[in-house]
N, C-alpha and C. Protein backbone atom coordinates (compact mmCIF):
# COMPACT_ATOMS: atom_id res chain seq x y z
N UNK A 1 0.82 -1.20 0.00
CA UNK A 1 0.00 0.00 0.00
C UNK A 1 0.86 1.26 0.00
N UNK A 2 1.67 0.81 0.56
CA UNK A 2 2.79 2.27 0.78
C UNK A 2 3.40 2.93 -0.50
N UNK A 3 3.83 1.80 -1.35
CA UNK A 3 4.14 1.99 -2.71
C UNK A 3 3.16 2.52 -3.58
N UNK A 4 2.19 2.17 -3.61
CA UNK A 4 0.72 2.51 -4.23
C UNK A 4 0.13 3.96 -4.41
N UNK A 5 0.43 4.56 -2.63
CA UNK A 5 0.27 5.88 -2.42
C UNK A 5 1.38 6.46 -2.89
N UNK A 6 2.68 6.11 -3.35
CA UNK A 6 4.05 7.10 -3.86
C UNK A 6 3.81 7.19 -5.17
N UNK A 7 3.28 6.09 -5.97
CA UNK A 7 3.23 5.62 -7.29
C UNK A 7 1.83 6.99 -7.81
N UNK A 8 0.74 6.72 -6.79
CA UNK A 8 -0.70 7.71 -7.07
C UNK A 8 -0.07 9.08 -7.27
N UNK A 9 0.27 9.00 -5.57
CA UNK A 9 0.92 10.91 -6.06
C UNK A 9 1.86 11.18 -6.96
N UNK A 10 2.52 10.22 -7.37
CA UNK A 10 3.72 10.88 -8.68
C UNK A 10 2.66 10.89 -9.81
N UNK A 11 1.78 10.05 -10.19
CA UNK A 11 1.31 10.04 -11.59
C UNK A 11 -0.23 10.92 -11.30
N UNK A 12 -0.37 11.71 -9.94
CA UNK A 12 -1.70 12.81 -10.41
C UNK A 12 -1.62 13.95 -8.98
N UNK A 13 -2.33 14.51 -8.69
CA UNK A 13 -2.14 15.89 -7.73
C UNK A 13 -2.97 15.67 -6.88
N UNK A 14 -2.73 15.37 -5.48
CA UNK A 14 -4.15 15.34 -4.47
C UNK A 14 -3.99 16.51 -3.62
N UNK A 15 -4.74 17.12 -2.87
CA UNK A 15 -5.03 17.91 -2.01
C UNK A 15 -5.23 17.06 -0.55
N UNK A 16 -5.78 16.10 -0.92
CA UNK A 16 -5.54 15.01 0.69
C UNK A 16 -5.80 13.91 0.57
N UNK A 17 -5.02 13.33 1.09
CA UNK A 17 -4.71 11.53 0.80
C UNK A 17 -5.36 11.37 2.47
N UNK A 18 -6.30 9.82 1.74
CA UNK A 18 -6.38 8.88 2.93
C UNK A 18 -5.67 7.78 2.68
N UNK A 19 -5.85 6.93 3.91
CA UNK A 19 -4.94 5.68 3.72
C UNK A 19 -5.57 4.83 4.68
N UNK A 20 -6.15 3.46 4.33
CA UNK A 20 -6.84 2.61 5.50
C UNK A 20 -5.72 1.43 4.78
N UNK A 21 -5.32 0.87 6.16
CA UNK A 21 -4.11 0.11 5.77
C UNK A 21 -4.89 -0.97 6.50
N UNK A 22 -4.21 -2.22 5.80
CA UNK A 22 -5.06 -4.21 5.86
C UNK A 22 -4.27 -4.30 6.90
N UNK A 23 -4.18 -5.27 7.00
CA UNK A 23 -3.21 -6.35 7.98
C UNK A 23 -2.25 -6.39 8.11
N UNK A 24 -1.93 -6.28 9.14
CA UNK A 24 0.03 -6.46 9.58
C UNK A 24 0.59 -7.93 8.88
N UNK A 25 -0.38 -8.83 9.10
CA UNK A 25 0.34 -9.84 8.35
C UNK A 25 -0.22 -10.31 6.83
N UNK A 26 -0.15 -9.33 5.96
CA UNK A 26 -0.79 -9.18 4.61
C UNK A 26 0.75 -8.93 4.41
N UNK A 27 1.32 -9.93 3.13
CA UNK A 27 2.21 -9.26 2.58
C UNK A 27 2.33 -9.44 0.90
N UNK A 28 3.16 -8.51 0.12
CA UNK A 28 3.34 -8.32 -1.36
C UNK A 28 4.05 -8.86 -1.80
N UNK A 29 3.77 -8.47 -3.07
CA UNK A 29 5.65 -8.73 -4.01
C UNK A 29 5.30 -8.04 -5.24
N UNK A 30 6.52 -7.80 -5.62
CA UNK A 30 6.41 -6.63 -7.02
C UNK A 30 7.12 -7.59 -7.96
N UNK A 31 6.57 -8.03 -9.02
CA UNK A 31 7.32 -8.52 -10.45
C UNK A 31 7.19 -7.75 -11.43
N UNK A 32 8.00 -7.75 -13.03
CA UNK A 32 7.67 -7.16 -13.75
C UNK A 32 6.43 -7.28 -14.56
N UNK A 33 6.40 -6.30 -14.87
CA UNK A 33 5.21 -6.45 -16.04
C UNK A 33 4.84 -7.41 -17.05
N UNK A 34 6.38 -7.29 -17.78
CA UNK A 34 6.37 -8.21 -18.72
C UNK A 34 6.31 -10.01 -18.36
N UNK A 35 7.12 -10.11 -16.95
CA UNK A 35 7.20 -11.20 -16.27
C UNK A 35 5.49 -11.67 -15.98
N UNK A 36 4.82 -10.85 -15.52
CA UNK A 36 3.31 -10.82 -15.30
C UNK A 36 2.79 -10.85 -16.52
N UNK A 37 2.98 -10.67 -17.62
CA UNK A 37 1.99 -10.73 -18.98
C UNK A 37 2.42 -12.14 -19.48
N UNK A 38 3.29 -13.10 -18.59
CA UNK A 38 3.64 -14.47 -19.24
C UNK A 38 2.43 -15.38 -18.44
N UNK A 39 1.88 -14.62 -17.66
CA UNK A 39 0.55 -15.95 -16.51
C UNK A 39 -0.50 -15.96 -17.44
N UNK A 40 -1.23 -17.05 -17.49
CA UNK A 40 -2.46 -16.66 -18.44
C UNK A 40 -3.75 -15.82 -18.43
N UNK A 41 -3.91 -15.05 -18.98
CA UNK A 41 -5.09 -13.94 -19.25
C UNK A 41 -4.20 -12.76 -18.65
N UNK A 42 -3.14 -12.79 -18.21
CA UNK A 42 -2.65 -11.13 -17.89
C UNK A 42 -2.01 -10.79 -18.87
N UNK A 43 -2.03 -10.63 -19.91
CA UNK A 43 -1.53 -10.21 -21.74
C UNK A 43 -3.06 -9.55 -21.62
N UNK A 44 -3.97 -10.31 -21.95
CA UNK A 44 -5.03 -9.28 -22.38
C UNK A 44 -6.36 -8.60 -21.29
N UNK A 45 -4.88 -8.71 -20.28
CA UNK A 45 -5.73 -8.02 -18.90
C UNK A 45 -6.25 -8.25 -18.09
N UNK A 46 -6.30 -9.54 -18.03
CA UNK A 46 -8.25 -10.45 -17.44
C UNK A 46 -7.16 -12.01 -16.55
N UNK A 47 -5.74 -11.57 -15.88
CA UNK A 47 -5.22 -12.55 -15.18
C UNK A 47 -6.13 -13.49 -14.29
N UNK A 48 -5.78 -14.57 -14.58
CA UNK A 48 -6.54 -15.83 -14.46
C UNK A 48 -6.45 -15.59 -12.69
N UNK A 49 -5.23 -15.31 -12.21
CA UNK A 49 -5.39 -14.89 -10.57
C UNK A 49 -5.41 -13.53 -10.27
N UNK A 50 -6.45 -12.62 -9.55
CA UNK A 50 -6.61 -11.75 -10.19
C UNK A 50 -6.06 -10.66 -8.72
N UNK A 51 -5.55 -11.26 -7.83
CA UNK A 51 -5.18 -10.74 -6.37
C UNK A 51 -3.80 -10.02 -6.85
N UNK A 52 -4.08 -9.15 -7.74
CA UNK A 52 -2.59 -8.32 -8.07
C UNK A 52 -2.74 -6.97 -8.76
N UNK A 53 -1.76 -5.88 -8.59
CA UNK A 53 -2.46 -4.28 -9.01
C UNK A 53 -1.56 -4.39 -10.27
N UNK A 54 -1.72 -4.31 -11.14
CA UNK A 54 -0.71 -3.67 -12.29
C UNK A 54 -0.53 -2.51 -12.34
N UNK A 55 0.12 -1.99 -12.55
CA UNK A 55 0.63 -0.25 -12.62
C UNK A 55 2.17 0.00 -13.85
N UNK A 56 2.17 1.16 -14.10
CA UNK A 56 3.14 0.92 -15.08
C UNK A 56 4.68 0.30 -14.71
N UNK A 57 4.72 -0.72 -15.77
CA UNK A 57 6.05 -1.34 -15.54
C UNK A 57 6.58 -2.48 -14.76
N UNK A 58 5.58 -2.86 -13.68
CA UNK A 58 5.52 -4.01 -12.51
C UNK A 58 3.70 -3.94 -12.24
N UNK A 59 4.01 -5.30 -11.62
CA UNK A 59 2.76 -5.76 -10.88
C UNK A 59 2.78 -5.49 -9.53
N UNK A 60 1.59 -5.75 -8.95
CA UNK A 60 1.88 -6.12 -7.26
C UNK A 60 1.25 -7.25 -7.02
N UNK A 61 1.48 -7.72 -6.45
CA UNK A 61 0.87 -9.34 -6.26
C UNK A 61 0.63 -9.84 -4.58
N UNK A 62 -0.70 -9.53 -4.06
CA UNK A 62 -0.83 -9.92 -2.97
C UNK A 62 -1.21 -10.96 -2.21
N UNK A 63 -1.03 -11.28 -1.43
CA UNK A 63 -0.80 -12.81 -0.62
C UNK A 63 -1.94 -12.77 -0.22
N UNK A 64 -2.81 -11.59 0.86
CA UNK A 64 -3.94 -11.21 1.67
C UNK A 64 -3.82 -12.31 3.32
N UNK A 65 -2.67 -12.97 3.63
CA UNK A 65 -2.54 -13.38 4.59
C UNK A 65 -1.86 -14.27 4.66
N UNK A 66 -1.27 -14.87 5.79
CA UNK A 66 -0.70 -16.46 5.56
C UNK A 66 -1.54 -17.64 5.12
N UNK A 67 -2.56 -17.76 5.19
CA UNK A 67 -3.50 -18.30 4.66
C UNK A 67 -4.14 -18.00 3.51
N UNK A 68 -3.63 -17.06 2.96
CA UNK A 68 -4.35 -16.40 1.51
C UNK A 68 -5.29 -17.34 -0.04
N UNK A 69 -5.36 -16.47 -0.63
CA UNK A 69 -6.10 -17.23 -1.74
C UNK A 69 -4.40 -18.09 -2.38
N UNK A 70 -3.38 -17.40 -2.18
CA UNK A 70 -2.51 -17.96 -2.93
C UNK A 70 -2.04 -19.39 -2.54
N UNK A 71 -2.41 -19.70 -0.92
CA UNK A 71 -2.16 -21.43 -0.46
C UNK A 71 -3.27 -22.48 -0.89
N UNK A 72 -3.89 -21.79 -2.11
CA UNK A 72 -5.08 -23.00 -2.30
C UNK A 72 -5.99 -22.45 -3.96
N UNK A 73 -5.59 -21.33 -4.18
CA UNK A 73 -6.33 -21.20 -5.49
C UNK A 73 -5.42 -21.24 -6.55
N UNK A 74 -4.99 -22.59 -7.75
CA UNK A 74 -4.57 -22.69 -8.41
C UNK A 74 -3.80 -22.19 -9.46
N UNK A 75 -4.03 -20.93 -9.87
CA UNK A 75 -4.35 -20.20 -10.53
C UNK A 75 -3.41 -19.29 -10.28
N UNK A 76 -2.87 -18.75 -9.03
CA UNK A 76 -1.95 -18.11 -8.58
C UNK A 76 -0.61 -18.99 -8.71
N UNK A 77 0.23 -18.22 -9.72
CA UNK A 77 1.31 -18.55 -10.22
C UNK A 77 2.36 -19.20 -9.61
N UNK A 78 3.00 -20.11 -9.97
CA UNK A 78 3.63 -21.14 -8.74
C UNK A 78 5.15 -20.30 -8.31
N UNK A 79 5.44 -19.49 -9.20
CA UNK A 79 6.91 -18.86 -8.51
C UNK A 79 6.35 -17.35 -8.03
N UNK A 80 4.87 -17.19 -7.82
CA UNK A 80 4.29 -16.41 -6.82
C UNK A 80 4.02 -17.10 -5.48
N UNK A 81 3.43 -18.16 -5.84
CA UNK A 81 3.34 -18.66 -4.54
C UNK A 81 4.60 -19.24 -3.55
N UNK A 82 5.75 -19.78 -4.41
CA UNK A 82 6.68 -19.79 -3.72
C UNK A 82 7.55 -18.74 -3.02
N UNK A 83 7.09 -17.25 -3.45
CA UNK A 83 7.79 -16.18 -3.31
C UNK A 83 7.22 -15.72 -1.37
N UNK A 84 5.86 -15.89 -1.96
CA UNK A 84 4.75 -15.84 -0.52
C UNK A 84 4.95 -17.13 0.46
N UNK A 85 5.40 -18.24 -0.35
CA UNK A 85 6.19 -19.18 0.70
C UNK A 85 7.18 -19.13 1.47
N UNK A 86 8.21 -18.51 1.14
CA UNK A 86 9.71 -18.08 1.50
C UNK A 86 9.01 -17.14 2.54
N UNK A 87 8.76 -16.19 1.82
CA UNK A 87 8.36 -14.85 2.75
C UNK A 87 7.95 -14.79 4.15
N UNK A 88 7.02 -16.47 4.07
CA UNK A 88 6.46 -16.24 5.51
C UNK A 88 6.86 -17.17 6.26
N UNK A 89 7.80 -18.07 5.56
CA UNK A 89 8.51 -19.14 6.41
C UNK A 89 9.03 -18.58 7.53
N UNK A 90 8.71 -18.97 8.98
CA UNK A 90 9.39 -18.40 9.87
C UNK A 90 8.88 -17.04 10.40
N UNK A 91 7.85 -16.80 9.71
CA UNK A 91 7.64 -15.23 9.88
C UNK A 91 6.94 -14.70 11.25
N UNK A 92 7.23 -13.65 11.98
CA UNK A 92 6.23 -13.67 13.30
C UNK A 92 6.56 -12.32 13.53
N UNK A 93 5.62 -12.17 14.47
CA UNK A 93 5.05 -10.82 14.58
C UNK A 93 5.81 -9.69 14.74
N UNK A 94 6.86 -10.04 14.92
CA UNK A 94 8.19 -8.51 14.97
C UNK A 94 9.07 -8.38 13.54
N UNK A 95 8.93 -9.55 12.77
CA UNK A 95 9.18 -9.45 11.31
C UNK A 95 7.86 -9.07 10.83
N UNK A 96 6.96 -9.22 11.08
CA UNK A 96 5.63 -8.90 10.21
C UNK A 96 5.36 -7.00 10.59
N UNK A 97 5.80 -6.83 11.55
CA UNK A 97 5.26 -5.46 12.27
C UNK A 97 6.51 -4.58 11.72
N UNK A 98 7.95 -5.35 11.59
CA UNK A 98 8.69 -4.56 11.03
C UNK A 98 8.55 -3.90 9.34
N UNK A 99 7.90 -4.59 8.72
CA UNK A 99 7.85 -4.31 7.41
C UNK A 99 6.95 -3.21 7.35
N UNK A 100 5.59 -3.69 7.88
CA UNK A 100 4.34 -2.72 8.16
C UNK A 100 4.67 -1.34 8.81
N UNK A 101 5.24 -1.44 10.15
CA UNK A 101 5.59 -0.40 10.49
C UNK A 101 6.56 0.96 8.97
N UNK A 102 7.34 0.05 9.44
CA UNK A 102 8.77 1.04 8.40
C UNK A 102 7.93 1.53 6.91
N UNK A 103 7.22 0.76 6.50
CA UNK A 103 6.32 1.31 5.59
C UNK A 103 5.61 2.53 5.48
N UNK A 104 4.44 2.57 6.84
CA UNK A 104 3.99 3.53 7.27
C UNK A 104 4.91 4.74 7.70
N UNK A 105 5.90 4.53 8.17
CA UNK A 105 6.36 5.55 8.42
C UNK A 105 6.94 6.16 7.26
N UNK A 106 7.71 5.66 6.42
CA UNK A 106 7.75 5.78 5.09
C UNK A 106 6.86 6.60 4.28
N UNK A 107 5.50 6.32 4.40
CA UNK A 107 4.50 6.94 3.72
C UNK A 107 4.23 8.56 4.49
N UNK A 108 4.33 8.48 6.18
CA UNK A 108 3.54 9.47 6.76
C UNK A 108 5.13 10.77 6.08
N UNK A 109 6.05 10.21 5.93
CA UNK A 109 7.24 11.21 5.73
C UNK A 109 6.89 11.66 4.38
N UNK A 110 6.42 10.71 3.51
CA UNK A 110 6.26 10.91 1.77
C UNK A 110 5.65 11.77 2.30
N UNK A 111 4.15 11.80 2.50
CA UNK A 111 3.37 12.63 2.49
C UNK A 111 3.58 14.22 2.89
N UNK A 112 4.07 14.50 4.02
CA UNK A 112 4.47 15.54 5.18
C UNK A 112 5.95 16.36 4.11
N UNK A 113 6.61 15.21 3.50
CA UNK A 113 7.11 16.62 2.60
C UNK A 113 6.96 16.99 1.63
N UNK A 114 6.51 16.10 0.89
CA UNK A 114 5.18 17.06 -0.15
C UNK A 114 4.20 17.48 0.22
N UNK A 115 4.21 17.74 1.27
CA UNK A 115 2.94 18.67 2.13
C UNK A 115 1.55 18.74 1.84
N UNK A 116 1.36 17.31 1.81
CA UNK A 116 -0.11 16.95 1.11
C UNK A 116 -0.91 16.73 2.68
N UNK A 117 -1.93 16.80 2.74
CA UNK A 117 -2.39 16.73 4.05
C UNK A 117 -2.98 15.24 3.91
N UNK A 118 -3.09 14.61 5.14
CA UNK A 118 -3.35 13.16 5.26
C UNK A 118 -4.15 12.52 6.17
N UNK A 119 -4.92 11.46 6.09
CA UNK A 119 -5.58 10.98 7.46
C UNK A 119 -5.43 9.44 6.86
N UNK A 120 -5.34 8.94 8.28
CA UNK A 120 -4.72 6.91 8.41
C UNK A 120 -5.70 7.09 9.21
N UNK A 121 -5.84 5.54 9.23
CA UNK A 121 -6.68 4.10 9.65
C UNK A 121 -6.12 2.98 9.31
N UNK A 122 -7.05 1.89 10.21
CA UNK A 122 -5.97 0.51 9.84
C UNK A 122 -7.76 0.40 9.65
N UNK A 123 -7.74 -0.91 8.66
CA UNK A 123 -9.28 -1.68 8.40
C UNK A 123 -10.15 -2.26 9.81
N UNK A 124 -9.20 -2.97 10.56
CA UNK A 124 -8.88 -3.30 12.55
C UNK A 124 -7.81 -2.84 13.28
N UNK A 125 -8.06 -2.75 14.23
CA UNK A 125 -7.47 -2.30 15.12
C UNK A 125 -6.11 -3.50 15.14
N UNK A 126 -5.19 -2.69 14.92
CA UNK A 126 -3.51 -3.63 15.01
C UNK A 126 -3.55 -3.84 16.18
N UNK A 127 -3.43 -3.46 17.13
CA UNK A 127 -3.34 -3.72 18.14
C UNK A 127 -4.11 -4.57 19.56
N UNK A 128 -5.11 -5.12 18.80
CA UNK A 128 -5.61 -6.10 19.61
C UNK A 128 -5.37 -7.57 19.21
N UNK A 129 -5.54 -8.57 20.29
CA UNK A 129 -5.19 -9.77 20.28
C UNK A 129 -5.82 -10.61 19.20
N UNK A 130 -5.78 -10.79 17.80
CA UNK A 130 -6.85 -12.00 16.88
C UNK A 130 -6.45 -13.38 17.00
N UNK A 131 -5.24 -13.70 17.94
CA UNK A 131 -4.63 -15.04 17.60
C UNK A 131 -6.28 -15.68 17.92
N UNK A 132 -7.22 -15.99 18.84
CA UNK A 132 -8.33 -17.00 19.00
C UNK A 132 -9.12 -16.71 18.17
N UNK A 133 -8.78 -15.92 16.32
CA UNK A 133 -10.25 -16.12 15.44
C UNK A 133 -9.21 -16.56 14.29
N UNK A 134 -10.75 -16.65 13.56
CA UNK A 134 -10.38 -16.74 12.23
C UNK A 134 -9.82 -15.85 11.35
N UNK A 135 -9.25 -14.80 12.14
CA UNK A 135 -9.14 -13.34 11.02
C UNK A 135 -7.29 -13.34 11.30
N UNK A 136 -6.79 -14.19 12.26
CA UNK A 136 -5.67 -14.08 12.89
C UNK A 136 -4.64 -13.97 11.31
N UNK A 137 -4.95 -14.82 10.85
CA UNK A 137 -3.95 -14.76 9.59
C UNK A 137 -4.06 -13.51 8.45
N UNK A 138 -4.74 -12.66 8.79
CA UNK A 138 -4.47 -12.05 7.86
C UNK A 138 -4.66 -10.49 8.47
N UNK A 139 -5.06 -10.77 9.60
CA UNK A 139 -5.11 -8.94 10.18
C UNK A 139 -3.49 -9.28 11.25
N UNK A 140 -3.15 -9.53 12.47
CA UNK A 140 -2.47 -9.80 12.99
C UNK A 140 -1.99 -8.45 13.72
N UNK A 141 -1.22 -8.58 14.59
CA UNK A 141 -1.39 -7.63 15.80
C UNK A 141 0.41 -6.92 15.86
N UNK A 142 0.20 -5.69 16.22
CA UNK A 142 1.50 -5.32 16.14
C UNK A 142 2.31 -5.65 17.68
N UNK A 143 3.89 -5.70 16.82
CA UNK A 143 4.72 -5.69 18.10
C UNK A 143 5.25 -4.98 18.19
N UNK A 144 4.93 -3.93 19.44
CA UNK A 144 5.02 -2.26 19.78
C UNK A 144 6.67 -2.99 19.97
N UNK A 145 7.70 -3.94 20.40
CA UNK A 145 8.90 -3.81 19.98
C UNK A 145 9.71 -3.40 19.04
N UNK A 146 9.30 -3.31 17.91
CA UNK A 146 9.57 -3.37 16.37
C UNK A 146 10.09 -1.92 17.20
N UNK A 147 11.22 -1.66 16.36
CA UNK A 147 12.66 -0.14 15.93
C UNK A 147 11.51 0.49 15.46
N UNK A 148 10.58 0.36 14.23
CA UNK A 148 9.58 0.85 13.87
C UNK A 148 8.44 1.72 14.72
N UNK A 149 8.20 1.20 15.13
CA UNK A 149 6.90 1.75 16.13
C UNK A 149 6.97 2.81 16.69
N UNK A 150 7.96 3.48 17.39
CA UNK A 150 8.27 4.84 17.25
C UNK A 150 8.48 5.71 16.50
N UNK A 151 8.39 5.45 15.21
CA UNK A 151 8.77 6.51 14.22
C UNK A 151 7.36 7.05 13.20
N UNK A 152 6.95 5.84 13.44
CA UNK A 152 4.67 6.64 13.49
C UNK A 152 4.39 7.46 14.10
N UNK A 153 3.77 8.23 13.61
CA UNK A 153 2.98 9.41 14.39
C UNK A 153 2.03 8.40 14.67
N UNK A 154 1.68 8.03 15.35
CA UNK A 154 0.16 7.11 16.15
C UNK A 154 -1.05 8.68 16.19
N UNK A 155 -0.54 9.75 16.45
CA UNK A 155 -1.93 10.40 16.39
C UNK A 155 -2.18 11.24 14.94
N UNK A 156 -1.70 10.89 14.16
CA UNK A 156 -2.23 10.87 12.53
C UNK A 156 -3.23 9.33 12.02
N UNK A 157 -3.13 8.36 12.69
CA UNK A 157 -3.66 7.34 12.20
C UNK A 157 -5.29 6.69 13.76
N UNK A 158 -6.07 6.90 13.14
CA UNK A 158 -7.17 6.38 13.57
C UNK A 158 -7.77 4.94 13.95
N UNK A 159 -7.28 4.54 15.45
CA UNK A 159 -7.44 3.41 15.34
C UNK A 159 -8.70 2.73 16.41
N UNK A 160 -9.20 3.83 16.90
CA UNK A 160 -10.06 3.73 18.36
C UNK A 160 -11.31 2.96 17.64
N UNK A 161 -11.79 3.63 16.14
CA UNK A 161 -13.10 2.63 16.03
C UNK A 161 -12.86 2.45 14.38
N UNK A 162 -11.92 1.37 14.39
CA UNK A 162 -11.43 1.19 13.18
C UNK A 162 -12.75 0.20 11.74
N UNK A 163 -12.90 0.11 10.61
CA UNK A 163 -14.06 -0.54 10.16
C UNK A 163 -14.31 -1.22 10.35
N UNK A 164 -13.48 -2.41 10.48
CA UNK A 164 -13.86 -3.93 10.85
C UNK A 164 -15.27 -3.64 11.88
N UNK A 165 -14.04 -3.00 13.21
CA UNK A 165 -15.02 -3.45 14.99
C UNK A 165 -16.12 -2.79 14.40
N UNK A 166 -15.88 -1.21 13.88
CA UNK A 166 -17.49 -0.85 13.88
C UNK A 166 -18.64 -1.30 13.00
N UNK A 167 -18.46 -2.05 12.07
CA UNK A 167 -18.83 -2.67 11.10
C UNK A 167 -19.58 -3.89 11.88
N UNK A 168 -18.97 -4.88 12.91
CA UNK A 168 -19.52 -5.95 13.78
C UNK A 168 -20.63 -5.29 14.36
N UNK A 169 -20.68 -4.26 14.71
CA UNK A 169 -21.99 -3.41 15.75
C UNK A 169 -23.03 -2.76 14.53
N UNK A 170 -22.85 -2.97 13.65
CA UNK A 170 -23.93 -2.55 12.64
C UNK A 170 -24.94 -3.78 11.94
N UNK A 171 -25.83 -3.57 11.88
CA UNK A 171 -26.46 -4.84 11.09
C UNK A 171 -26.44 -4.61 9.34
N UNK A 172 -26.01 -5.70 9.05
CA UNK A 172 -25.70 -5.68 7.92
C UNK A 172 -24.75 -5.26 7.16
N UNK A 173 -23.42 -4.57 8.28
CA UNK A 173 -22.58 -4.22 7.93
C UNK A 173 -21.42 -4.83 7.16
N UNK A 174 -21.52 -6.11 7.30
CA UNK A 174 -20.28 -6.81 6.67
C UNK A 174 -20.95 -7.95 5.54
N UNK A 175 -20.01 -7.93 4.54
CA UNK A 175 -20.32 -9.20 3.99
C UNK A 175 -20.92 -10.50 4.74
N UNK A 176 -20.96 -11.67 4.04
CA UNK A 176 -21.50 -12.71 4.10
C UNK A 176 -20.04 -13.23 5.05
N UNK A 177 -18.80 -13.23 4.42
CA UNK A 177 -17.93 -13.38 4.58
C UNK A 177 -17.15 -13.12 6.67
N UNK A 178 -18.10 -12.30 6.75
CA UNK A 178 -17.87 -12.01 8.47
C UNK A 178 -16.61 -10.68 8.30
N UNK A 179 -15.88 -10.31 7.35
CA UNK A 179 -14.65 -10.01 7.31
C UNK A 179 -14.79 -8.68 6.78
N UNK A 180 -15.09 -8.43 5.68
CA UNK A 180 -15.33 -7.13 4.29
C UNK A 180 -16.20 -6.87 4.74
N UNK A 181 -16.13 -5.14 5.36
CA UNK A 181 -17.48 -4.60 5.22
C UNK A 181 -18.18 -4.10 4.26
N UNK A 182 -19.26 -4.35 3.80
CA UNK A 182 -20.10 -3.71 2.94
C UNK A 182 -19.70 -2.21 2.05
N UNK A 183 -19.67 -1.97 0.86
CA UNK A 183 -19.64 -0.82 -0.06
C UNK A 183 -20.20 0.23 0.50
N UNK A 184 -21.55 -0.21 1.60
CA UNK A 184 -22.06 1.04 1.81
C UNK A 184 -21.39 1.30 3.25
N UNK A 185 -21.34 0.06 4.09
CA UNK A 185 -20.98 0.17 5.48
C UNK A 185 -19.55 1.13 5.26
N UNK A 186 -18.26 0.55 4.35
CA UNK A 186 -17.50 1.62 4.26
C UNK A 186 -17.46 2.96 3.45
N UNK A 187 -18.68 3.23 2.94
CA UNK A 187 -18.92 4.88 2.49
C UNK A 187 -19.26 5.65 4.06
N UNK A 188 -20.17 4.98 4.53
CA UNK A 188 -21.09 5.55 5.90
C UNK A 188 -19.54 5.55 6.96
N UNK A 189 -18.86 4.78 7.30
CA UNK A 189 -17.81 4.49 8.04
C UNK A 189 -16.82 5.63 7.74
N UNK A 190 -16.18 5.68 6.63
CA UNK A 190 -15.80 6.76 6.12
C UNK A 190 -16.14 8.07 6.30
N UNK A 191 -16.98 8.71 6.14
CA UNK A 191 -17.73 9.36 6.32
C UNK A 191 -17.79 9.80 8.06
N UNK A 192 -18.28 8.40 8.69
CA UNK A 192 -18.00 9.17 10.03
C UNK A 192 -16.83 9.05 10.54
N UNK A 193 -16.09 8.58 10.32
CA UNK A 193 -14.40 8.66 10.57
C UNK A 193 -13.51 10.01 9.79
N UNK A 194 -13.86 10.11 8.80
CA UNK A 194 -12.75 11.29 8.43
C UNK A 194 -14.05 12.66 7.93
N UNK A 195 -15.07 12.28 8.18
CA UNK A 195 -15.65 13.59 7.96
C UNK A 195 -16.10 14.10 5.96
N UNK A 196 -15.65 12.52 5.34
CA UNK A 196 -15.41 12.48 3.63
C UNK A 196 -16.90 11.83 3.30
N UNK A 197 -17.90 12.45 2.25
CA UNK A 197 -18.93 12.00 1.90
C UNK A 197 -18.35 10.94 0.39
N UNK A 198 -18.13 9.91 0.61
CA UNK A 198 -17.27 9.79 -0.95
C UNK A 198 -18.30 9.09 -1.75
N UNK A 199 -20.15 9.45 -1.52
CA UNK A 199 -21.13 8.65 -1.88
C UNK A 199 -21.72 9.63 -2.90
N UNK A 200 -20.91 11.18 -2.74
CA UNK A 200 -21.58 12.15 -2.98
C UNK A 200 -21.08 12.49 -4.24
């Protein structure tokens, strides 16, 4: 995501960036383009696995958790999935929080000197315990140890009633799925979190 927001603002002009950031233990990988137009249907756009951003020149290719679509949906390219294999071999929460962190901070600096004004959120709250659900693999909890964690501004980023939790207290707020809140739940959420009508 961090890349995403450097990549947006170089190729157009914002006046204010948001940023609702996934899971601490969500991780990427960037291949080339051309390397990505060899999987089938990503030549004429329509990649057969479709959990990846193209942008000029490289792909991004996301895992969405240790458990992701990429440990079981075919389709996701086998020297992708081995890449997301390596990656998380061994992986735990002060390697997972280190990447996430240094990222963010990364971004809150992009932003602050191109003097774009900004507001963060995480989708859940990082900081609470998910190891006893089902969401553990792919939201995951930070480790305020991480070198990282001090170098966030924590009061630029909104985490007291992040979408997920408030999304559980709404009816009908989330998908079928228990997980994704609803198109509308995050317009309305939005909206009362940063004060942005983006329905309008």
């Amino acid at each position: 995501m961090a890349a995403r927001v450097l990549y947006e603002c170089a190729e157009n002009s914002y006046d204010q960036v948001i940023v609702i950031w996934t899971g601490i233990n969500r991780l990427d990988t960037v291949i080339t383009r051309a390397l990505h137009e060899t999987y089938p249907g990503a030549w004429e756009g329509r990649p057969d696995y479709s959990f990846c951003t193209p942008i000029k020149g490289s792909v991004w290719y996301h895992a969405g958790g240790q458990a992701g679509s990429w440990t079981w949906d075919k389709t996701c390219p086998a020297d992708i999935r081995q890449i997301f294999k390596t990656q998380y071999l061994g992986a735990d929460a002060r390697y997972l929080s280190d990447i996430s962190l240094s990222n963010i901070a990364y971004t809150q600096s992009f932003l602050e000197k191109q003097k774009i004004n900004y507001q963060m959120s995480f989708i859940y709250n990082p900081l609470l315990d998910y190891c006893n659900t089902l969401h553990e693999h792919h939201f995951g909890t930070i480790d305020k140890s991480s070198s990282y964690y001090k170098l966030v501004d924590w009061d630029k980023i909104k985490i007291n009633n992040t979408a997920f939790e408030w999304a559980k207290t709404e009816p009908n707020a989330l998908e079928p799925d228990q997980l994704h809140p609803t198109r509308d739940a995050m317009k309305k959420w939005i909206d009362l979190t940063f004060g942005i009508d983006i329905a309008a």
